[in-house]
Protein backbone atom coordinates (compact mmCIF):
# COMPACT_ATOMS: atom_id res chain seq x y z
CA UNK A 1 -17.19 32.76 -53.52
CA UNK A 2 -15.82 34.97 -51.11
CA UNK A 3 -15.58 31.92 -48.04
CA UNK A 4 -13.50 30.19 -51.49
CA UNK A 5 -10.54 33.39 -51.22
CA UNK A 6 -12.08 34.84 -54.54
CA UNK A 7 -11.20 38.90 -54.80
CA UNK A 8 -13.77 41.26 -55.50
CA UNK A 9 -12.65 41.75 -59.06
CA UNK A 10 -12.85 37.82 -59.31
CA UNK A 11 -16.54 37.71 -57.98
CA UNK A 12 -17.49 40.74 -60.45
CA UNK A 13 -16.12 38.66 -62.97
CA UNK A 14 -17.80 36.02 -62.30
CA UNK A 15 -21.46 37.22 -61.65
CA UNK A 16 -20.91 39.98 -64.64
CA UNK A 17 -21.25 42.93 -62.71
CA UNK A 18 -19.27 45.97 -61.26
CA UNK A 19 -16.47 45.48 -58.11
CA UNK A 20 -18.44 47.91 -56.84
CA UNK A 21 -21.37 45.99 -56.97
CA UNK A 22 -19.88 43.19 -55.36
CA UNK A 23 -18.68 45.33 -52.16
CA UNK A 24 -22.42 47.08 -51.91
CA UNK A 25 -23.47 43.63 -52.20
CA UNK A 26 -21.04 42.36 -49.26
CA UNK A 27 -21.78 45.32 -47.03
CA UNK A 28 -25.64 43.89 -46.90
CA UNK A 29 -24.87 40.86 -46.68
CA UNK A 30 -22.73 41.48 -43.68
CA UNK A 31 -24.94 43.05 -41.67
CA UNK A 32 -27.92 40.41 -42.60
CA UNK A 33 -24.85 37.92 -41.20
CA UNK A 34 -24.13 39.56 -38.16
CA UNK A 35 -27.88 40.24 -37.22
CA UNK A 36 -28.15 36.60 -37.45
CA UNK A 37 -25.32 35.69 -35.35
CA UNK A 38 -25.58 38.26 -32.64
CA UNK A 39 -29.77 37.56 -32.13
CA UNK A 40 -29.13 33.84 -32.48
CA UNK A 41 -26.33 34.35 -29.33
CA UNK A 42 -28.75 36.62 -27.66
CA UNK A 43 -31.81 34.40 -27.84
CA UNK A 44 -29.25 31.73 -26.47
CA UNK A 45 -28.05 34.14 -23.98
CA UNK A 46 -24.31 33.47 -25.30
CA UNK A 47 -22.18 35.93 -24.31
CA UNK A 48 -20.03 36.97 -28.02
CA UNK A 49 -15.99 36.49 -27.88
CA UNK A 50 -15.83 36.51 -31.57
CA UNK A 51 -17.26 37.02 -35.01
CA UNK A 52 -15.98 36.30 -38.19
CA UNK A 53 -18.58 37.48 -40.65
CA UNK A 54 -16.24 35.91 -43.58
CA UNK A 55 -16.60 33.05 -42.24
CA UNK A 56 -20.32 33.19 -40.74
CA UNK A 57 -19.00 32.15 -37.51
CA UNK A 58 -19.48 33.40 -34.18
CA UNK A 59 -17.27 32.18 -31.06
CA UNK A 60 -19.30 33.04 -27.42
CA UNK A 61 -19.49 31.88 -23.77
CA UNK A 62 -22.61 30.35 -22.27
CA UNK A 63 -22.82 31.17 -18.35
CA UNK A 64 -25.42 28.62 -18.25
CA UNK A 65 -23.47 25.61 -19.35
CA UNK A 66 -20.27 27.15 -18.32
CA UNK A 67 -18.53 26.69 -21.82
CA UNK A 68 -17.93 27.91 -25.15
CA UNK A 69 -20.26 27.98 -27.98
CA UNK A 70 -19.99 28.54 -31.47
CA UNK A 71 -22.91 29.93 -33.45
CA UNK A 72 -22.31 29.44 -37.44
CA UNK A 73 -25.01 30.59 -40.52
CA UNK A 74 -24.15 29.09 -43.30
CA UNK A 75 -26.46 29.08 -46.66
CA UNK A 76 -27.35 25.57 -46.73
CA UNK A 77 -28.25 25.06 -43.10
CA UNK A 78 -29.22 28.31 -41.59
CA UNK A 79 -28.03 29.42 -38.11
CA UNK A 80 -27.30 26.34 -35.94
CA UNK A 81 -25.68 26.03 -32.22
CA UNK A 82 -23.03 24.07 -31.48
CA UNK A 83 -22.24 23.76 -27.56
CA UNK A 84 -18.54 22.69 -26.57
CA UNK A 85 -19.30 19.11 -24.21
CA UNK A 86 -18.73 16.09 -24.29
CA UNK A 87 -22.33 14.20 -24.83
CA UNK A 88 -23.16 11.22 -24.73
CA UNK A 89 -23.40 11.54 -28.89
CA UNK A 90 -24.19 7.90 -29.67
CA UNK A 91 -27.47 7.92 -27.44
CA UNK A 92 -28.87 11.16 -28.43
CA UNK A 93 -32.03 10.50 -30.71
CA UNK A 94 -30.10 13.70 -32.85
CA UNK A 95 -26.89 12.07 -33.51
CA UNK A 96 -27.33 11.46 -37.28
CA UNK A 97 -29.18 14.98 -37.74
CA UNK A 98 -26.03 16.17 -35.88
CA UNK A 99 -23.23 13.99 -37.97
CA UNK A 100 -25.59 15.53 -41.43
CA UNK A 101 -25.24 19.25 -40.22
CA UNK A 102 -21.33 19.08 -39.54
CA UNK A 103 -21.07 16.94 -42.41
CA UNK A 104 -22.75 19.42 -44.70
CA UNK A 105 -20.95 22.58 -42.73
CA UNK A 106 -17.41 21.01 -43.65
CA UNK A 107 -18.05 20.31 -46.87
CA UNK A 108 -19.77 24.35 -47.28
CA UNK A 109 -16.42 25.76 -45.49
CA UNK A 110 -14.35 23.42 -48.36
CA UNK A 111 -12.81 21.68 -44.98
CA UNK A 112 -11.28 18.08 -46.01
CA UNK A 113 -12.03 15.53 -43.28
CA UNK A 114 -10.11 12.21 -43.12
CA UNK A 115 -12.57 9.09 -42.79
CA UNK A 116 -11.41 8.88 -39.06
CA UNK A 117 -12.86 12.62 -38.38
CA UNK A 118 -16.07 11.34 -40.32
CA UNK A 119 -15.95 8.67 -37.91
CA UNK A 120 -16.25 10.80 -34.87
CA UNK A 121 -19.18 11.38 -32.62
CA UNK A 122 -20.44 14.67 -32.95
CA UNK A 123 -19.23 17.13 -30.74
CA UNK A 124 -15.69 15.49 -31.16
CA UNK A 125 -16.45 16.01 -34.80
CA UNK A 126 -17.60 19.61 -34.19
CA UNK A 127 -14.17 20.59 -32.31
CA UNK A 128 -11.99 19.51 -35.20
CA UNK A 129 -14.30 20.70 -37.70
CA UNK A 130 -14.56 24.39 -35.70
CA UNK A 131 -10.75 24.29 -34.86
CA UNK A 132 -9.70 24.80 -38.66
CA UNK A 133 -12.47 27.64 -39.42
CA UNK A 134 -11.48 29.50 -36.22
CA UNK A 135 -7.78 30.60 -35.52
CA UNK A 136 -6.59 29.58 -31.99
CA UNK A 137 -9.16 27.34 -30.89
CA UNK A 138 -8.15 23.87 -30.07
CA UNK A 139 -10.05 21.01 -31.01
């Protein structure tokens, strides 16, 4: 509810319980979020840039491949990875588990893709898709 713009008061409202509730609520579920980010970027050794805990999303740097990487959690599919390259999408034997996660994590973040986006291989698919949940970065 909150990733839909919906004010504390709203949520309450919603769920039938206090504002204050809500924030506690938040507060945990914040940390839980950015524990999950910042070991999944560790474990990757990803270097963090940026976190949006909103959001679930966190922006990093990977010295290994030499680019960016964005780390998202999102309830539906868990923590995933999500290098910035252009692959060779079409002849990885994970294209269509790839296309199904970024599918599912526009569709989570209420992010309208045209059928041409759909269209795309993944990691083209992943920039646009990544552009609109995080200010500034290009597709």
């Amino acid at each position: 509810m909150r990733r839909d713009g919906s004010s504390l008061a709203e949520i309450a409202r919603k769920l039938g319980i206090t504002r204050q509730a809500v924030h506690k609520n938040i507060g945990i579920v914040d940390t839980l979020v950015s524990q999950t980010l910042k070991s999944v970027a560790s474990a990757a050794k990803i270097d963090i840039r940026h976190i949006d805990l909103d959001k679930g999303i966190l922006l990093g740097y990977s010295y290994e491949t030499e680019n960016r990487v964005i780390v998202t959690f999102s309830t539906r599919h868990g923590a995933q990875i999500w290098h910035h390259h252009s692959g060779k999408c079409l002849e990885c034997a994970s294209n269509d588990s790839c296309m199904s996660l970024l599918l599912g994590e526009a569709e989570e973040r209420g992010i309208a893709l045209t059928e041409k986006e759909k269209m795309m291989p993944p990691t083209d698919l992943a920039r646009a898709i990544f552009s609109k949940v995080i200010p500034g970065l290009e597709p």
